[in-house]
C-alpha atoms as a PDB file:
ATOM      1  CA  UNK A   1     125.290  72.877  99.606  1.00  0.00           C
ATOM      2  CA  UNK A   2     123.719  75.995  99.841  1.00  0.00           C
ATOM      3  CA  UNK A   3     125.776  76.664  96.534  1.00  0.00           C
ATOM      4  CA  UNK A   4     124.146  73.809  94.738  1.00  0.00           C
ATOM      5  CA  UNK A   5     120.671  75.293  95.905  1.00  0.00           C
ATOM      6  CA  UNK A   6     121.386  79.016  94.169  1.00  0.00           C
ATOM      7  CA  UNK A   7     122.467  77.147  91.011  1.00  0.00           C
ATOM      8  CA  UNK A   8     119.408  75.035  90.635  1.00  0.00           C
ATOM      9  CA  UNK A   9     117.469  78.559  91.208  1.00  0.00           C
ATOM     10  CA  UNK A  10     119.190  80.433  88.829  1.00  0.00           C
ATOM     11  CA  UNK A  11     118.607  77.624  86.680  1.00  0.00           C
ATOM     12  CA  UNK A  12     114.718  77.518  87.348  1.00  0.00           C
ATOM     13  CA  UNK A  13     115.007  81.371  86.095  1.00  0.00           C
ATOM     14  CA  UNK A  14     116.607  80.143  82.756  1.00  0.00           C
ATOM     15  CA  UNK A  15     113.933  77.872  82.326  1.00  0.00           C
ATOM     16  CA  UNK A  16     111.230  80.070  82.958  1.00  0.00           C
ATOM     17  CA  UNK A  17     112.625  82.543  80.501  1.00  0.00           C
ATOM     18  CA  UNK A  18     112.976  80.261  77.556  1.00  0.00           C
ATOM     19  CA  UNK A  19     109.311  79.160  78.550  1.00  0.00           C
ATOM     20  CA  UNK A  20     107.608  82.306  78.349  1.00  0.00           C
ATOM     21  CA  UNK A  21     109.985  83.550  75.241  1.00  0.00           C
ATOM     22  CA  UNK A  22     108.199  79.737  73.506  1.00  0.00           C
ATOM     23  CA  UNK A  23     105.525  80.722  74.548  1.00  0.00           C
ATOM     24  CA  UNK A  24     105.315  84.386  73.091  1.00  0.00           C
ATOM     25  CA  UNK A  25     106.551  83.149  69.738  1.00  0.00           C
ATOM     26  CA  UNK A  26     103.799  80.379  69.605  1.00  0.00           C
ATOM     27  CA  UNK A  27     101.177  83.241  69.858  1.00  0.00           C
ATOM     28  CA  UNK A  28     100.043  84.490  66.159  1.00  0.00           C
ATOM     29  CA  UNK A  29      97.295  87.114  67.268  1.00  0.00           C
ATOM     30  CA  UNK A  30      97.934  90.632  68.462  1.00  0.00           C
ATOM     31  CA  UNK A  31      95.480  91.102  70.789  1.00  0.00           C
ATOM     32  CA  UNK A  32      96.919  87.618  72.658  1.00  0.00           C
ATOM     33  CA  UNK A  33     100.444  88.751  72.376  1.00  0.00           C
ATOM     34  CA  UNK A  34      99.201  91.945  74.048  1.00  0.00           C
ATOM     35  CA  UNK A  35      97.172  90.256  76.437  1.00  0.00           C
ATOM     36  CA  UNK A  36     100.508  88.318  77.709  1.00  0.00           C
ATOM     37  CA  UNK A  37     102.528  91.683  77.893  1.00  0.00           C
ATOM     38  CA  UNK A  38     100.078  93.177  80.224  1.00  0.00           C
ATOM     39  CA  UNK A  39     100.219  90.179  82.290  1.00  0.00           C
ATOM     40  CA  UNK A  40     103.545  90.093  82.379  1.00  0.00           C
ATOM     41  CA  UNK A  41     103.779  93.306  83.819  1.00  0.00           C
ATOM     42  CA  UNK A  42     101.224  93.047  86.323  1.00  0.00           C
ATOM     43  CA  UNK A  43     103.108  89.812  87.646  1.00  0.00           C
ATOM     44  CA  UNK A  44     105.680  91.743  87.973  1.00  0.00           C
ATOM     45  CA  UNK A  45     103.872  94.785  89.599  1.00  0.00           C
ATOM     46  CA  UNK A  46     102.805  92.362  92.340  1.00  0.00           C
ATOM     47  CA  UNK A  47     106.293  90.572  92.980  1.00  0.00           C
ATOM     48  CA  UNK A  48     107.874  93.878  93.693  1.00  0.00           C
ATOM     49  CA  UNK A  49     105.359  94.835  95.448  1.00  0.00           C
ATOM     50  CA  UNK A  50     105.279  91.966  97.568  1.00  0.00           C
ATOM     51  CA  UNK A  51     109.034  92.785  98.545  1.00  0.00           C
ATOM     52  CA  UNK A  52     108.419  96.064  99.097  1.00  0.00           C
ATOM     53  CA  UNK A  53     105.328  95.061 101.652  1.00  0.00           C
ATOM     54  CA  UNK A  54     107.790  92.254 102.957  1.00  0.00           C
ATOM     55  CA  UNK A  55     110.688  94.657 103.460  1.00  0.00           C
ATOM     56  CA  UNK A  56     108.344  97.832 105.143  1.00  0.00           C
ATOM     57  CA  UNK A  57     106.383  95.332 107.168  1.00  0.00           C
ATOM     58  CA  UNK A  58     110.112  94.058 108.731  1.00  0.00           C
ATOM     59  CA  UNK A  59     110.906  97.651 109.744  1.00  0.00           C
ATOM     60  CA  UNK A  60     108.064  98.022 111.220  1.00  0.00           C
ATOM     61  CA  UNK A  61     107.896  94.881 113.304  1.00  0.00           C
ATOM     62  CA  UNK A  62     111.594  94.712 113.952  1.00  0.00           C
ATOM     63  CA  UNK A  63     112.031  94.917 118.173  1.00  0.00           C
ATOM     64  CA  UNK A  64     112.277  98.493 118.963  1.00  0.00           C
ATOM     65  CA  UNK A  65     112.160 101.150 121.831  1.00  0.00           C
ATOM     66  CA  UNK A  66     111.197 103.595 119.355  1.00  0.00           C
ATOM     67  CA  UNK A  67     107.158 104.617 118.006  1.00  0.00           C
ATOM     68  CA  UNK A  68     107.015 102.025 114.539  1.00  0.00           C
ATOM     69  CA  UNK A  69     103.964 102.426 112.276  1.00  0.00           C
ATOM     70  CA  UNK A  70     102.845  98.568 113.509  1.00  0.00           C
ATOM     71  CA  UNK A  71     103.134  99.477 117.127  1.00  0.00           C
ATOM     72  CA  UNK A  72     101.136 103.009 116.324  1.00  0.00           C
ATOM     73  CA  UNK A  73      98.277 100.830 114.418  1.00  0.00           C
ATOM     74  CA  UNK A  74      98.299  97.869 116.467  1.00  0.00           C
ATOM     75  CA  UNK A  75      94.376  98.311 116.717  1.00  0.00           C
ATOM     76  CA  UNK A  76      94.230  97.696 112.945  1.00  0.00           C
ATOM     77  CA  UNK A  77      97.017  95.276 112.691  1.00  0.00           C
ATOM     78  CA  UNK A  78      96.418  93.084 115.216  1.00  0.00           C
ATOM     79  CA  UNK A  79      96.894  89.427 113.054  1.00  0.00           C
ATOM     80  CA  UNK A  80      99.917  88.629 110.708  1.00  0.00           C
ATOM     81  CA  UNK A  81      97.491  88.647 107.687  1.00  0.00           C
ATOM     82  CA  UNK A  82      96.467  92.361 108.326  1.00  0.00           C
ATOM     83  CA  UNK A  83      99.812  93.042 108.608  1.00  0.00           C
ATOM     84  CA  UNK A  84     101.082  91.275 105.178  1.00  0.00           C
ATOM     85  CA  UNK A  85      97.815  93.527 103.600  1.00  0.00           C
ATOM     86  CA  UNK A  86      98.451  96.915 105.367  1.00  0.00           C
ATOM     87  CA  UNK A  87     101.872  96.725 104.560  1.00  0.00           C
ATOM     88  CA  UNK A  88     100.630  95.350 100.648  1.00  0.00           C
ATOM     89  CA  UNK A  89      98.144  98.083 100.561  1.00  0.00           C
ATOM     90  CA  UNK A  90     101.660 100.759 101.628  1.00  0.00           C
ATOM     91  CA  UNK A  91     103.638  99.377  98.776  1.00  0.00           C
ATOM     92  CA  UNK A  92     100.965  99.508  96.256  1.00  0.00           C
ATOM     93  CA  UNK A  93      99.726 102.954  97.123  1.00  0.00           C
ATOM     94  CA  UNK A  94     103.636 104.149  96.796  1.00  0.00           C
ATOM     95  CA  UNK A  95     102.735 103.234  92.911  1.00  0.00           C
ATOM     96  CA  UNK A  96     100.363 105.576  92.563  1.00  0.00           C
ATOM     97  CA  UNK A  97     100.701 108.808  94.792  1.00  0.00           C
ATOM     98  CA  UNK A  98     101.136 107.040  98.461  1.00  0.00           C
ATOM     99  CA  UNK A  99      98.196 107.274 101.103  1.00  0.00           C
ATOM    100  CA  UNK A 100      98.314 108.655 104.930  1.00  0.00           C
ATOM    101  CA  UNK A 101      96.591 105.844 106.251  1.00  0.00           C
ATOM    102  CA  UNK A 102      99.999 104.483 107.432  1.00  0.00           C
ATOM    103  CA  UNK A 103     102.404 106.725 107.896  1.00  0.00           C
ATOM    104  CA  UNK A 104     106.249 106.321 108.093  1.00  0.00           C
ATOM    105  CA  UNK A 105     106.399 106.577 112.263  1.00  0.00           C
ATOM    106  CA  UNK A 106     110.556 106.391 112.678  1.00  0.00           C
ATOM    107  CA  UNK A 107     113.452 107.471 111.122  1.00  0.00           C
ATOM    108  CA  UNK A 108     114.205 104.189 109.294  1.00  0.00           C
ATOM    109  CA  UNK A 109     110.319 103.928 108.052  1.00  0.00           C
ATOM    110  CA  UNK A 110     111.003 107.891 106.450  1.00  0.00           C
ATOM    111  CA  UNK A 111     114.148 106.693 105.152  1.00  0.00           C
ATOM    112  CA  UNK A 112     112.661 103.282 103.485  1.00  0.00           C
ATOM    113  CA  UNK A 113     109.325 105.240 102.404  1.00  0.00           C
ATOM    114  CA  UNK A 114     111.376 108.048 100.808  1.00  0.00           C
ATOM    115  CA  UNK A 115     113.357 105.465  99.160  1.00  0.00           C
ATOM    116  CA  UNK A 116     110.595 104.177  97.598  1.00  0.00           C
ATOM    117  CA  UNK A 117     108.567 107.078  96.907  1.00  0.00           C
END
């Protein structure tokens, strides 16, 4: 079953390609065509960082004895939401130059943040 399921995914993905290449041949003016690229890029901006958040917020909330960068800004991070946005605000500063508010606090959060960086 779970076979079936990554089929019908993979065929969502086909779909959703021949949908946005109809609809980038449908558009005649430049500045719309351009308008679409830039979106398209910013989508996908945000989806990797959203798995980047997703992966560097599990390493830091995984069960630990060690010091993790969740348990050394618990007073910031106390709900699930400022979590998800910490850890969004990490993976988008990695774009553009990284930031020290949260810092890499184990060896696996170096590792991951190196990785990345």
């Amino acid at each position: 079953s779970s076979r079936i399921i990554r089929v019908v995914r993979l065929l969502r993905l086909v779909r959703m390609q021949e949908i946005m290449s109809n609809i980038t041949e449908r558009i005649q003016s430049d500045n719309l065509g351009q308008l679409v690229q830039i979106g398209k890029m910013v989508t996908l901006l945000w989806t990797i960082s959203h798995w980047t958040a997703c992966i560097w917020w599990g390493i830091g909330g995984r069960e630990t004895q060690d010091e993790t960068w969740v348990s050394l800004n618990a007073d910031k991070v106390a709900t699930i939401d400022a979590q998800y946005l910490v850890s969004l605000h990490w993976a988008l500063s990695q774009f553009s130059g990284g930031t020290d508010e949260v810092a890499p606090a184990s060896a696996v959060e170096r590792l991951y943040a190196v990785a990345m960086g």
